[in-house]
N, C-alpha and C. Protein backbone atom coordinates (compact mmCIF):
# COMPACT_ATOMS: atom_id res chain seq x y z
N UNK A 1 10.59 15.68 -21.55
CA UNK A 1 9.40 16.02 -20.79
C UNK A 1 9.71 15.83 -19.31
N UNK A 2 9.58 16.60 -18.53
CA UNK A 2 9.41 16.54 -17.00
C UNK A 2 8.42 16.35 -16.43
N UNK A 3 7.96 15.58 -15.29
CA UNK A 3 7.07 15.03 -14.46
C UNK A 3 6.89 15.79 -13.17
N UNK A 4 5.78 16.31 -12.74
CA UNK A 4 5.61 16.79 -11.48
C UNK A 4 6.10 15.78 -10.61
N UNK A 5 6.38 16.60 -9.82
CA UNK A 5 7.07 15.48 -8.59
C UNK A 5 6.00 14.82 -7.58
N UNK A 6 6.61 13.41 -7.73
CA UNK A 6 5.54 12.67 -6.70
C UNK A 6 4.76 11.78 -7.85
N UNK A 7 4.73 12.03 -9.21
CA UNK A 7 4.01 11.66 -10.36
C UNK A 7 4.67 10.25 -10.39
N UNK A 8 6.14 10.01 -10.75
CA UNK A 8 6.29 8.84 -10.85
C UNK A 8 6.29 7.51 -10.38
N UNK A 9 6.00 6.54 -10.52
CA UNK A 9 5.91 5.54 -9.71
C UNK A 9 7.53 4.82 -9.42
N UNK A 10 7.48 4.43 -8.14
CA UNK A 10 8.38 3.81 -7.57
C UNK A 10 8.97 2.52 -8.63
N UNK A 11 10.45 2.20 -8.84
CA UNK A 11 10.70 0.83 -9.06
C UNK A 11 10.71 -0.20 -8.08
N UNK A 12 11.12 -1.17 -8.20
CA UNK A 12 11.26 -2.36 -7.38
C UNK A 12 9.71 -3.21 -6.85
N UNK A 13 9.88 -3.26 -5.57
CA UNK A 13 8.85 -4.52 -5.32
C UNK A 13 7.59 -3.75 -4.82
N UNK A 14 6.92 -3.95 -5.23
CA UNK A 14 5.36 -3.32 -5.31
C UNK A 14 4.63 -4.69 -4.70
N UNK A 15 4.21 -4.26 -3.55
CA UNK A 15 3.43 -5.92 -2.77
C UNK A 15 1.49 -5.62 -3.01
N UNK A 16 1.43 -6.56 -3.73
CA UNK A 16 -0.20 -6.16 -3.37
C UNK A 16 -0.69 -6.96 -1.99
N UNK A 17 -1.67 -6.46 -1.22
CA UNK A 17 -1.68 -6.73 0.29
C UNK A 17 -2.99 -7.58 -0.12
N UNK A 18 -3.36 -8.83 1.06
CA UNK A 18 -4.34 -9.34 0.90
C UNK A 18 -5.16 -8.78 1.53
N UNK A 19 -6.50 -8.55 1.76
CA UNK A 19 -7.52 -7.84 2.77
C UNK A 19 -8.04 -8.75 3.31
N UNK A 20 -7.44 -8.41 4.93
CA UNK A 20 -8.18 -9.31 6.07
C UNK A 20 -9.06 -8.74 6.56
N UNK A 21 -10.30 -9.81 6.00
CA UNK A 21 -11.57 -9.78 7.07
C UNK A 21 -11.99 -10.55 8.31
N UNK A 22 -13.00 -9.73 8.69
CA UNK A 22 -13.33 -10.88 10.04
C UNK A 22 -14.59 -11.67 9.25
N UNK A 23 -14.84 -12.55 10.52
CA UNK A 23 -15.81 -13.92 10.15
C UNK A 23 -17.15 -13.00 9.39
N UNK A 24 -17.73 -11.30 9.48
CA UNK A 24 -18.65 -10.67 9.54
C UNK A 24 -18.38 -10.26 8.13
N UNK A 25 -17.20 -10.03 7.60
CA UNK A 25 -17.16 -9.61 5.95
C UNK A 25 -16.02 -8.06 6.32
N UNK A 26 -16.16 -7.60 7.64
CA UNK A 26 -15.97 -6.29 7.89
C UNK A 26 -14.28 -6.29 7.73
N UNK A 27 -13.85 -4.78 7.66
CA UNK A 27 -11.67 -5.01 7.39
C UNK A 27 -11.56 -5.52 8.98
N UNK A 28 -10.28 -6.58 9.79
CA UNK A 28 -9.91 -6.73 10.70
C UNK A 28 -8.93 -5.66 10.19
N UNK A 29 -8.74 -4.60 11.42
CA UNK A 29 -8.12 -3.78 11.73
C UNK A 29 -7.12 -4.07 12.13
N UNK A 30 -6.59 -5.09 13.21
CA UNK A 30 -5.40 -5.35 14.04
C UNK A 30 -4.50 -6.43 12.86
N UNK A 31 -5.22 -6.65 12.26
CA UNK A 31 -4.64 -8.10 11.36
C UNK A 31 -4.21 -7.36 9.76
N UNK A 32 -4.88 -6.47 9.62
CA UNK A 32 -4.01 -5.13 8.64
C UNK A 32 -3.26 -4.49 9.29
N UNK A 33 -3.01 -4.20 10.19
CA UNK A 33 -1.91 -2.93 10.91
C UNK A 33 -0.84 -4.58 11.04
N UNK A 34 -1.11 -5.42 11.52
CA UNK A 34 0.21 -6.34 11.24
C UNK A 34 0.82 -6.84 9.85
N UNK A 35 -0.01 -6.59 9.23
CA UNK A 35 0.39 -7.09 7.86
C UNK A 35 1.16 -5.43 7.00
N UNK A 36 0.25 -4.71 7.58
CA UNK A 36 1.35 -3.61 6.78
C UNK A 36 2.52 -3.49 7.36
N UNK A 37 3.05 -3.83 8.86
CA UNK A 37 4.01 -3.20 9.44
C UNK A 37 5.23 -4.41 9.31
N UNK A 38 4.72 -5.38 8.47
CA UNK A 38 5.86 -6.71 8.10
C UNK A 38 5.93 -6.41 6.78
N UNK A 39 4.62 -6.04 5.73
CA UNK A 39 5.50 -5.36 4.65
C UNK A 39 5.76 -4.31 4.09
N UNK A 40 5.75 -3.11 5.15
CA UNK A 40 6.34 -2.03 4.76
C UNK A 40 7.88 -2.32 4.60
N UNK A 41 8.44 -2.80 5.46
CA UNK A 41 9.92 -2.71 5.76
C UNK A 41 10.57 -3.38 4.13
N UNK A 42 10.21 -4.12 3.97
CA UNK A 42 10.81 -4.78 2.44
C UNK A 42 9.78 -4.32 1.03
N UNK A 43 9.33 -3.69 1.24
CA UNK A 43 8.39 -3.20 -0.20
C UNK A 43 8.83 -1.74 -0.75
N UNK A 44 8.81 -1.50 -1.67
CA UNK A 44 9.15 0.11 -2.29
C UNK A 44 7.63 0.78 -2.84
N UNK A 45 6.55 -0.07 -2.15
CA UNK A 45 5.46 0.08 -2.61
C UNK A 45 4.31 -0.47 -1.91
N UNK A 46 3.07 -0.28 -1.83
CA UNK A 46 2.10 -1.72 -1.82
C UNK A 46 1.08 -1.20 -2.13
N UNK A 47 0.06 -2.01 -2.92
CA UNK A 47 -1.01 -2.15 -3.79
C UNK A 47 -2.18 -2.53 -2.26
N UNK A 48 -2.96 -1.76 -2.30
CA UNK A 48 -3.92 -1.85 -1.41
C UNK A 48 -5.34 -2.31 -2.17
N UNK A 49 -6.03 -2.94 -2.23
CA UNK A 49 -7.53 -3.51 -2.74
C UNK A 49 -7.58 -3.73 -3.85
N UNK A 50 -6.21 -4.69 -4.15
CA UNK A 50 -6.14 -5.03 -5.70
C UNK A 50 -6.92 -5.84 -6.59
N UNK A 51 -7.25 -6.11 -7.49
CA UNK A 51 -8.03 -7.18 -8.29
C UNK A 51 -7.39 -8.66 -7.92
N UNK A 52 -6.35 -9.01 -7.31
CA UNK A 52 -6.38 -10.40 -7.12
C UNK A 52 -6.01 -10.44 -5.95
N UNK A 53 -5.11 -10.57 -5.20
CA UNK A 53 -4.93 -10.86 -3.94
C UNK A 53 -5.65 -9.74 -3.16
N UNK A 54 -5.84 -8.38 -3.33
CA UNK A 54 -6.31 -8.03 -2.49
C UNK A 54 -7.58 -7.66 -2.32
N UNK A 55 -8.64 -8.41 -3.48
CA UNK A 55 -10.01 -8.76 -3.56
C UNK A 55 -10.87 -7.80 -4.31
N UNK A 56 -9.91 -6.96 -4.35
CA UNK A 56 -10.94 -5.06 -4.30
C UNK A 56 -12.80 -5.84 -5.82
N UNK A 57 -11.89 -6.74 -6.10
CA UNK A 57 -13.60 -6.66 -7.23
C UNK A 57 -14.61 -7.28 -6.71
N UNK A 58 -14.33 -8.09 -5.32
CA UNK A 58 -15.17 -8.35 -4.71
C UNK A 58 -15.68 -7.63 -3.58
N UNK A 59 -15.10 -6.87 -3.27
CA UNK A 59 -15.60 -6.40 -1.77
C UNK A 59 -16.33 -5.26 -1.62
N UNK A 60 -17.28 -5.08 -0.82
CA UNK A 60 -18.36 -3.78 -0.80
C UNK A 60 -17.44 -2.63 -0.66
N UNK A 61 -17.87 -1.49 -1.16
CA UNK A 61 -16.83 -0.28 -1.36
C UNK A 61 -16.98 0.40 0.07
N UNK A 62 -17.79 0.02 1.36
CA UNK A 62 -17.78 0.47 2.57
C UNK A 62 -16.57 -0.09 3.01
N UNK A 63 -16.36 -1.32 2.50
CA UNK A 63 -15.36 -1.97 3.56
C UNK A 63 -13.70 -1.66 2.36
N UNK A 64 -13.97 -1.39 0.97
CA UNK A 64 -12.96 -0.97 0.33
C UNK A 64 -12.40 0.44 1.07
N UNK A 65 -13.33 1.72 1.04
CA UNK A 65 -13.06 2.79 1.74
C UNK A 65 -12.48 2.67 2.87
N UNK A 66 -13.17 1.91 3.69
CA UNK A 66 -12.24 1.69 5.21
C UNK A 66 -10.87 1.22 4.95
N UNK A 67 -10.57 0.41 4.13
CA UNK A 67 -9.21 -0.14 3.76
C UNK A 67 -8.14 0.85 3.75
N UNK A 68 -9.02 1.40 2.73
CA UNK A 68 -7.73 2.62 2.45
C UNK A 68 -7.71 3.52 3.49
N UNK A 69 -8.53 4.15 3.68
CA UNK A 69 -8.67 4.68 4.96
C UNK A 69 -7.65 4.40 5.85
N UNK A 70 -7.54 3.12 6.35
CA UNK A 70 -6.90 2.65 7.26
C UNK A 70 -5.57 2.54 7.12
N UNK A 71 -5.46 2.33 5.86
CA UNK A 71 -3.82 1.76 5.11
C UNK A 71 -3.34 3.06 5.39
N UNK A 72 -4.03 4.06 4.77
CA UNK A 72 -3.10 5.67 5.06
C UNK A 72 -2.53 6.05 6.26
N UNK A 73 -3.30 5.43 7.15
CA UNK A 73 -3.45 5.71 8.52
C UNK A 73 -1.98 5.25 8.92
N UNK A 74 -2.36 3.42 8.52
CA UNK A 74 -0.99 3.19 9.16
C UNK A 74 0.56 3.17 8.35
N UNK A 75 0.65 3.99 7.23
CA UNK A 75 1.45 3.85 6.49
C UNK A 75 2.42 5.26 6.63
N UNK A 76 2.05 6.14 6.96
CA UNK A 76 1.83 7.82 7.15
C UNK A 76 3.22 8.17 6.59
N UNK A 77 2.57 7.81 4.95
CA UNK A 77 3.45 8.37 4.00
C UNK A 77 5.00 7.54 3.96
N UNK A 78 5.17 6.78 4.49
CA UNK A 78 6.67 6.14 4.42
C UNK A 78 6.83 5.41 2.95
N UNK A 79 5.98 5.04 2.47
CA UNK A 79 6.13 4.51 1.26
C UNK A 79 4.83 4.69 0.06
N UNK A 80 4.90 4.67 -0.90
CA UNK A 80 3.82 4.78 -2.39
C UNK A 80 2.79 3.76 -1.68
N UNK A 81 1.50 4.32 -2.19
CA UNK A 81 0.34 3.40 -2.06
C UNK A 81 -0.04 3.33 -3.45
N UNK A 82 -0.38 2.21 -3.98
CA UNK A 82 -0.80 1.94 -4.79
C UNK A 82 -2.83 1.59 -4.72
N UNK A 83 -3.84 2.65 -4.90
CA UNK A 83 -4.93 1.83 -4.11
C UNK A 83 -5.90 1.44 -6.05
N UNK A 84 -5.93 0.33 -5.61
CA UNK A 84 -7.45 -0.70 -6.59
C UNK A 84 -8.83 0.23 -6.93
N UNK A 85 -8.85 1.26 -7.55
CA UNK A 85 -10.08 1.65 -7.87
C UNK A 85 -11.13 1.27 -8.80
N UNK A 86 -11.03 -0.12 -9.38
CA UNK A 86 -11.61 -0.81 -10.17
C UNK A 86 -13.52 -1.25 -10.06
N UNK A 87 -14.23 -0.48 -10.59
CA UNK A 87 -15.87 -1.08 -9.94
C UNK A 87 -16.39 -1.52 -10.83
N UNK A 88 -17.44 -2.08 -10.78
CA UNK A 88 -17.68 -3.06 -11.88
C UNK A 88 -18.69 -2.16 -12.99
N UNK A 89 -18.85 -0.56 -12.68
CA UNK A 89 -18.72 0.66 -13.90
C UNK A 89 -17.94 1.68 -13.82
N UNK A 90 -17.91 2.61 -14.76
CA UNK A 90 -17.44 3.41 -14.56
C UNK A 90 -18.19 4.36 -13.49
N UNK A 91 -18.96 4.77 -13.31
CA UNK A 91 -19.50 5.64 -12.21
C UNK A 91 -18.66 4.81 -10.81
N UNK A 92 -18.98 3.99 -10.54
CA UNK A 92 -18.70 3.20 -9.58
C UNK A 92 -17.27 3.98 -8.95
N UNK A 93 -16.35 3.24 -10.29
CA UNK A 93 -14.66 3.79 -10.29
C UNK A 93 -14.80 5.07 -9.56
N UNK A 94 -15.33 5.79 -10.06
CA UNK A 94 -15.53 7.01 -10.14
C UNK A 94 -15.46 7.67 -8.80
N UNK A 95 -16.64 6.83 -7.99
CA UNK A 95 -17.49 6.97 -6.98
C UNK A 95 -15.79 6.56 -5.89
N UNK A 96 -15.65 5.58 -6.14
CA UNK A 96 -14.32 4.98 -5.69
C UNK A 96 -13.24 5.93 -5.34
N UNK A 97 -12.96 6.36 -6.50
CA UNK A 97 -11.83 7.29 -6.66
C UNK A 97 -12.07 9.09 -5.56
N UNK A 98 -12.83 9.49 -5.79
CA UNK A 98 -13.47 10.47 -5.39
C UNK A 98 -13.70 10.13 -3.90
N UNK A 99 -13.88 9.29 -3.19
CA UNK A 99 -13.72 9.21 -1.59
C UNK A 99 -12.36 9.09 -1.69
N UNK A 100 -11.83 8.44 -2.29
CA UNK A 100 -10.23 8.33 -1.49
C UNK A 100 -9.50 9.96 -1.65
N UNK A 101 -9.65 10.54 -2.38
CA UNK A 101 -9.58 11.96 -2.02
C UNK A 101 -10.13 12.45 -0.95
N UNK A 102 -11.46 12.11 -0.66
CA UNK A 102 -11.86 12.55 0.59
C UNK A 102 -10.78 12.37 1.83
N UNK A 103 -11.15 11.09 1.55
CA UNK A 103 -10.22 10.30 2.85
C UNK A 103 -8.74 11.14 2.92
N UNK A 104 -7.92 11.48 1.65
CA UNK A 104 -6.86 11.57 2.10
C UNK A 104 -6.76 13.54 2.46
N UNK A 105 -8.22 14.17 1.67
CA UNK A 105 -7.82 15.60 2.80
C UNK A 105 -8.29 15.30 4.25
N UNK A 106 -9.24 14.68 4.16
CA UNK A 106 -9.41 14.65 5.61
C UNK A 106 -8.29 14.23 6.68
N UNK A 107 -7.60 13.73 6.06
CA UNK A 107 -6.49 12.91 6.84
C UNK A 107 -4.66 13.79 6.60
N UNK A 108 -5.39 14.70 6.07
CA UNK A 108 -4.05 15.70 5.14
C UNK A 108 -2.95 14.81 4.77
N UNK A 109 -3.58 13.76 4.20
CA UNK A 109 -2.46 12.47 3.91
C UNK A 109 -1.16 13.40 2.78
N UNK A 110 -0.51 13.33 3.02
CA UNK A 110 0.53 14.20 1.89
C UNK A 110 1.84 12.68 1.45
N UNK A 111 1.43 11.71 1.48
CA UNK A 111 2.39 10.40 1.23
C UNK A 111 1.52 10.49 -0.21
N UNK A 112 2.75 9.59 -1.34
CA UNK A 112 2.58 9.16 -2.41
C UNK A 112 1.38 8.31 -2.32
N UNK A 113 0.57 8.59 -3.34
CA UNK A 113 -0.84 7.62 -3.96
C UNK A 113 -1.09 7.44 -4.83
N UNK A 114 -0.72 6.18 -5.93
CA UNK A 114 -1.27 6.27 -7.43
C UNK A 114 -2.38 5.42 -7.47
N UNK A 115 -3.77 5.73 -8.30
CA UNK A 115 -4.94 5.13 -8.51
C UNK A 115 -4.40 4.15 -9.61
N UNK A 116 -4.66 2.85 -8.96
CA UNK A 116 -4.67 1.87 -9.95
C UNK A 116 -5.77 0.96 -10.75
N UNK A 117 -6.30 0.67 -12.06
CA UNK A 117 -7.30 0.25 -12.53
C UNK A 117 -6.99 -0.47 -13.28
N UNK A 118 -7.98 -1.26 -13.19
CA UNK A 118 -8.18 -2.08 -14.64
C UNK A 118 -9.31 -2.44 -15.21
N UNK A 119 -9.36 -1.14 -16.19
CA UNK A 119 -10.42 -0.68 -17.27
C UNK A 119 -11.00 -1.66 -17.74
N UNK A 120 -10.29 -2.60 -18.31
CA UNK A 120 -11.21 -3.31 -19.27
C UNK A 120 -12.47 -4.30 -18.18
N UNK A 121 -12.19 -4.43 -17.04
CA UNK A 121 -13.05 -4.97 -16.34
C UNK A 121 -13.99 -4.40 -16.06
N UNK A 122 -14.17 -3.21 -16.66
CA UNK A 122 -15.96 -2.26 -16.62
C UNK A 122 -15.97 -1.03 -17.59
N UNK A 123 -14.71 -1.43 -18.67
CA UNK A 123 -15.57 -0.05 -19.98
C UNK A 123 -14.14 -0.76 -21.18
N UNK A 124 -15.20 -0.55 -22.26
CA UNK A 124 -14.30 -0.59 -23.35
C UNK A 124 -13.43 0.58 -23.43
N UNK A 125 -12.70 0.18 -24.62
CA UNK A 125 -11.77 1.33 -25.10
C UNK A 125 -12.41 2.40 -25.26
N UNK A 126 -13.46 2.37 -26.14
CA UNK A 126 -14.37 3.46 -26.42
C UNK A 126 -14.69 4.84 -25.33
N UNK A 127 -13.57 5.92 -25.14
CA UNK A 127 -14.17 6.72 -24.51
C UNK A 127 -12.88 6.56 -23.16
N UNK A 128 -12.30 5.77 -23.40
CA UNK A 128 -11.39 5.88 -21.77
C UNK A 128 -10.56 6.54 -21.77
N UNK A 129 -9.72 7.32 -22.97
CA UNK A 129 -9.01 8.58 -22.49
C UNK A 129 -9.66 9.61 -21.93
N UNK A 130 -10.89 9.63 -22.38
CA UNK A 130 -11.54 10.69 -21.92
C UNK A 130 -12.25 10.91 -20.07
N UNK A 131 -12.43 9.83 -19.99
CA UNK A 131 -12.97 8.92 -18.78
C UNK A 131 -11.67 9.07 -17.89
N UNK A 132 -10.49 9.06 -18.28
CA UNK A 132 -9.61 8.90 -17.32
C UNK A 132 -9.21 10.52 -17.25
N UNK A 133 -9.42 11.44 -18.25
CA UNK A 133 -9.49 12.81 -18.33
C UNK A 133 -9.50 13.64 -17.29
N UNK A 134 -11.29 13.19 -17.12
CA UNK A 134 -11.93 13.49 -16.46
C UNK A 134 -11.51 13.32 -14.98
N UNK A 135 -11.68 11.85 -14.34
CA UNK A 135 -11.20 11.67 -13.37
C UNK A 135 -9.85 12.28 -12.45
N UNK A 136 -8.59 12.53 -13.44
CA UNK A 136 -7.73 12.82 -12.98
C UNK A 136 -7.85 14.17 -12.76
N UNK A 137 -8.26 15.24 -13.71
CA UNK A 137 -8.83 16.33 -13.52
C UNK A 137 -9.89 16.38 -11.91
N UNK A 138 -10.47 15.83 -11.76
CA UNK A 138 -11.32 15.52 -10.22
C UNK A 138 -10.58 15.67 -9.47
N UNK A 139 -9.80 14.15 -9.27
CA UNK A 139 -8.68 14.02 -8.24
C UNK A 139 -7.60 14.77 -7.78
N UNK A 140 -6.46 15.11 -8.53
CA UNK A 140 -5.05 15.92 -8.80
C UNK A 140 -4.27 13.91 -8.50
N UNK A 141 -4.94 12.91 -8.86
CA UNK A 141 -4.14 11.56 -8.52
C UNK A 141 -2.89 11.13 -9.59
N UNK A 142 -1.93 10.85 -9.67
CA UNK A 142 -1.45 9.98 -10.68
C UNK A 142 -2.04 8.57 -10.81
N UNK A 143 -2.35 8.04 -11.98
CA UNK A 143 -2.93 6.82 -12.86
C UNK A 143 -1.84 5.79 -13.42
N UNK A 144 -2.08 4.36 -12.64
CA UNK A 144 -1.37 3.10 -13.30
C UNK A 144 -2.53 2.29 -13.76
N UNK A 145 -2.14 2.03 -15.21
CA UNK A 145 -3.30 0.97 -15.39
C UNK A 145 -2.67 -0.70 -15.12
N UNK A 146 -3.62 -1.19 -15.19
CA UNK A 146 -3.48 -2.64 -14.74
C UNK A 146 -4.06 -3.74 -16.00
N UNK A 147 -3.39 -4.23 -16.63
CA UNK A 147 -3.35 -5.39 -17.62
C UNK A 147 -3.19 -6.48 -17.23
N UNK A 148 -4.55 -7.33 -16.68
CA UNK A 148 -4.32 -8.65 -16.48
C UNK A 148 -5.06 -9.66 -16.82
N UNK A 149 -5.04 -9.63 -17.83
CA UNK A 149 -5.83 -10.91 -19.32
C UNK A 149 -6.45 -11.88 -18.47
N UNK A 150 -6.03 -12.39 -17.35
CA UNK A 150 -6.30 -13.06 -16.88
C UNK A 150 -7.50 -13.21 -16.22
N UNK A 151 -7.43 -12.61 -15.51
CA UNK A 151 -8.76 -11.69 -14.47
C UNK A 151 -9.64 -11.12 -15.12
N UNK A 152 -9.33 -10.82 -16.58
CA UNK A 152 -10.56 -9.74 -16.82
C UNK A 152 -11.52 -11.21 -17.87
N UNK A 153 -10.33 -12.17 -18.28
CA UNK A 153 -11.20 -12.97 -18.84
C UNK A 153 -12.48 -13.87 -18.06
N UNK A 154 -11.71 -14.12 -16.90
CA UNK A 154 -12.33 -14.56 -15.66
C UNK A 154 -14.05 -13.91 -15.32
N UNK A 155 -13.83 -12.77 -15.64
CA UNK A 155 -15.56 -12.04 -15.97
C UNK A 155 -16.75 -12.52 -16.48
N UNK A 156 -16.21 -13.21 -17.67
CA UNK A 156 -17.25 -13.80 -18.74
C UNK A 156 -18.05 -14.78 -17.49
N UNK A 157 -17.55 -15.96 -16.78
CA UNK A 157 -17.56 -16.57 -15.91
C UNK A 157 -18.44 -16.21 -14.78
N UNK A 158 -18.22 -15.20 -14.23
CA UNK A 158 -19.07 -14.29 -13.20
C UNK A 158 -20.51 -14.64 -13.46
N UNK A 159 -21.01 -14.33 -14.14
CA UNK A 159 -22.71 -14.39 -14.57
C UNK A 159 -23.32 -15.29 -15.66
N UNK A 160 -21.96 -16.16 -15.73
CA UNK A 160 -22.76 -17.10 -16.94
C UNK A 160 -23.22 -18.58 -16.17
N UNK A 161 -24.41 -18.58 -16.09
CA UNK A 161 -25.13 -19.60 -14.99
C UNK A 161 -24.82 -21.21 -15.82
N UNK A 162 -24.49 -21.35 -16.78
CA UNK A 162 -24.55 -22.51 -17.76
C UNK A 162 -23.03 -23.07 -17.67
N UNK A 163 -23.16 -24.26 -18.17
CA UNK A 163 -21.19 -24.95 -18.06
C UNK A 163 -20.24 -23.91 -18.73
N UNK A 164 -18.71 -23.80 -19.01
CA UNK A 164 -17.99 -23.07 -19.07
C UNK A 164 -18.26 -22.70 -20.54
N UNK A 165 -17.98 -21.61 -20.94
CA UNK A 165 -18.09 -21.27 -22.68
C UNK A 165 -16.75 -21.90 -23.28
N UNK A 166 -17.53 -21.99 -25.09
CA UNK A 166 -16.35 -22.68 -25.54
C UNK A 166 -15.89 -21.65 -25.84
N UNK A 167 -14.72 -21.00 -25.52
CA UNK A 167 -14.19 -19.94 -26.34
C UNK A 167 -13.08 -20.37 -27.52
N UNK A 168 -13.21 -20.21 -29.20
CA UNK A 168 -12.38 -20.80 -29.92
C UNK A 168 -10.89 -20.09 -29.71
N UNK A 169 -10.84 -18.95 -29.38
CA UNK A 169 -9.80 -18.06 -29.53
C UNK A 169 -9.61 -17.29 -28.30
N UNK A 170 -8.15 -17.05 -28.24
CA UNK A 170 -7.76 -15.98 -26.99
C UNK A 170 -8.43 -14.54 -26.90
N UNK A 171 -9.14 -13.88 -26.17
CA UNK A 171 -9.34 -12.50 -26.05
C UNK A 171 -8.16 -11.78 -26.82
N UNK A 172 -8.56 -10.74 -27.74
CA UNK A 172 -7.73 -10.18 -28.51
C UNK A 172 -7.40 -8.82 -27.36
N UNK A 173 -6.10 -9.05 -26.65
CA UNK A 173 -4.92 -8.15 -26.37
C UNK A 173 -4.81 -7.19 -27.07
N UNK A 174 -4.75 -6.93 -28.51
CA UNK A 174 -4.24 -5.90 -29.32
C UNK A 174 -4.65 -4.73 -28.78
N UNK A 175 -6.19 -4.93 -28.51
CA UNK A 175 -6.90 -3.73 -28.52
C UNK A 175 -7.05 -3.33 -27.16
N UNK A 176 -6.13 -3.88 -26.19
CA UNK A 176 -6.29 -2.72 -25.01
C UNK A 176 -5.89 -2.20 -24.91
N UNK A 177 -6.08 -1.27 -23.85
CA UNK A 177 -5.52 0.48 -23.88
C UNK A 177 -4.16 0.45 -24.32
N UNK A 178 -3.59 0.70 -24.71
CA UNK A 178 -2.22 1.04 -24.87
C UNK A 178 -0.85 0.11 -23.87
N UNK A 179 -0.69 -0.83 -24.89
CA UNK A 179 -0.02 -1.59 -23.75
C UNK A 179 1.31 -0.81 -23.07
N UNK A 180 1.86 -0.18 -23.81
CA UNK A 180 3.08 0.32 -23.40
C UNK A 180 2.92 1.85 -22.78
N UNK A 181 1.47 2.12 -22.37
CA UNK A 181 1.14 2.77 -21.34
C UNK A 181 1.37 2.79 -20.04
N UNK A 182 1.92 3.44 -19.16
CA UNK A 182 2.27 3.71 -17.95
C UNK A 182 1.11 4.29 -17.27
N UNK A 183 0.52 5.06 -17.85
CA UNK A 183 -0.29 5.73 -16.83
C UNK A 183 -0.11 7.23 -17.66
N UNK A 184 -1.26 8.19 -16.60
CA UNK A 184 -1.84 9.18 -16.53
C UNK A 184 -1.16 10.33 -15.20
N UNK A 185 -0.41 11.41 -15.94
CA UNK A 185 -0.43 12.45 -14.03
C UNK A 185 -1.85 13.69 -14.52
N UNK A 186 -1.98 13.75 -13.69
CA UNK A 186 -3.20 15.33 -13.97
C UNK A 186 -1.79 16.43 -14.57
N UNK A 187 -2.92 17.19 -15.40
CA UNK A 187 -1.87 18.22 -16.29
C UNK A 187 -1.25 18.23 -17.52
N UNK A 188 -0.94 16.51 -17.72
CA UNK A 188 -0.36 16.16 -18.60
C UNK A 188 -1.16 15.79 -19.85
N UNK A 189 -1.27 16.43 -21.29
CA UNK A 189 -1.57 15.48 -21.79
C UNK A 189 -1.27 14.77 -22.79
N UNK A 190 -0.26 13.95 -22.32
CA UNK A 190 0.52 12.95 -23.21
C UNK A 190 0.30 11.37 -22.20
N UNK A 191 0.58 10.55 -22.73
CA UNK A 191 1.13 9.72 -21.86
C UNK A 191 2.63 9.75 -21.01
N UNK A 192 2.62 9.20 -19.81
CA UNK A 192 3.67 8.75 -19.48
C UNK A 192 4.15 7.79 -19.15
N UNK A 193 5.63 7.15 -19.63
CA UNK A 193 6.70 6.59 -19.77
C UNK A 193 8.22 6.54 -19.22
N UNK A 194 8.23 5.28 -18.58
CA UNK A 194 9.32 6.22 -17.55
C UNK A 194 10.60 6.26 -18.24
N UNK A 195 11.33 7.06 -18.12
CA UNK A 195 12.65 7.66 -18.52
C UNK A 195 13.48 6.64 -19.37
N UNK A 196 13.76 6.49 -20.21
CA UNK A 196 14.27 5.64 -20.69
C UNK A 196 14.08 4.48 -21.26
N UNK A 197 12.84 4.53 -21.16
CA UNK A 197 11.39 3.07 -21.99
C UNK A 197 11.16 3.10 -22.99
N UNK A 198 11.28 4.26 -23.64
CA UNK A 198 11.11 4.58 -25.50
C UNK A 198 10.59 5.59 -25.72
C-alpha cells in the first residue's frame, strides 16, 4: 500500500510544547516564539496543545486556536506539527479541527500537520471509525491517535466532588481503539501502519 505524501508521520523526537500563558489566561506570544525557536532546532516534530504538557484539555479553544495559529506562524513549515484536537465532545473536536483548517488556508500554511486525539477522553468506541470518517473527509488532515491510560483515567476525577473512587480494577485497555493503530490519512480506507510494523 502507498501513502500520499506528507501522510506519514515523522520518526524520532516529537516534543510536545508547554503553552505559555500570561497572568490573564491569554497565549504569551513572545514566550511561544522563544520556546518554538529553541525547539525547533532539535525536534523532528512538535505536538502543539497536547493533553499533558501542553494543556490543550484545559484551555478555552479561543486561546487553543490562537496557539496554533501562532505555532504555524512561527514554524513556516520547517518541521511536522503535531496539533491536540481533543474536546471534551465530539462536536467540540470537531469544532476544533475545522478552524485549524481555517487557520491554515488562511495562512496558505502548506507545512506538515497531523491532528492528534485522544478519543477515549470524549466518545466511546461506539461509532469512532465513523466519527473519524467523517472528520478526515472535512479536513483533507492526516490522524494520530493518542493512548494515554493515564490521563484519560484521570477524568473520572474531574467531576467527582466526593473522596477518590475505589476502583477494584485497572480500566480495561483491551477495548480501545485499536492499539496497534497509527492513525487515519483522508482517502484511505484501511488503517495505517508504518512500513514495516506488521
Amino acid at each position: 500500500m502507498s501513502f500520499p505524501e506528507g501522510t506519514l508521520p515523522p520518526e524520532g523526537l516529537i516534543i510536545e510544547l508547554v503553552t505559555p500563558l500570561t497572568p490573564a489566561g491569554d497565549l504569551d506570544a513572545s514566550s511561544l516564539s522563544r520556546l518554538v525557536d529553541r525547539t525547533a532546532v532539535v525536534a523532528d516534530g512538535l505536538l502543539v496543545g497536547g493533553p499533558e504538557a501542553g494543556e490543550g484539555l484545559a484551555l478555552p479553544d479561543e486561546v487553543r486556536i490562537d496557539l496554533i495559529a501562532q505555532t504555524l506562524t512561527l514554524v513556516k513549515g520547517r518541521l511536522p506539527i503535531f496539533w491536540g484536537i481533543t474536546g471534551s465532545i465530539p462536536e467540540e473536536t470537531r469544532d476544533l479541527t475545522l478552524a485549524l483548517r481555517r487557520v491554515m488556508d488562511r495562512q496558505n500554511y502548506a507545512g506538515q500537520v497531523f491532528l492528534a486525539d485522544l478519543p477515549l477522553w470524549y466518545h466511546s468506541n461506539r461509532g469512532l471509525p465513523q466519527f473519524y470518517q467523517e472528520l478526515l473527509e472535512e479536513t483533507g488532515l492526516p490522524l494520530i491517535l493518542l493512548n494515554l491510560p493515564e490521563t484519560v483515567n484521570q477524568r473520572a476525577y474531574l467531576w467527582w466532588p466526593g473522596p477518590p473512587l475505589p476502583f477494584s480494577r485497572p480500566m480495561n485497555h483491551a477495548s480501545s481503539p485499536a492499539p496497534e493503530l497509527g492513525g487515519w490519512c483522508p482517502g484511505e480506507p484501511n488503517f495505517i501502519r508504518r512500513p514495516g510494523s506488521g
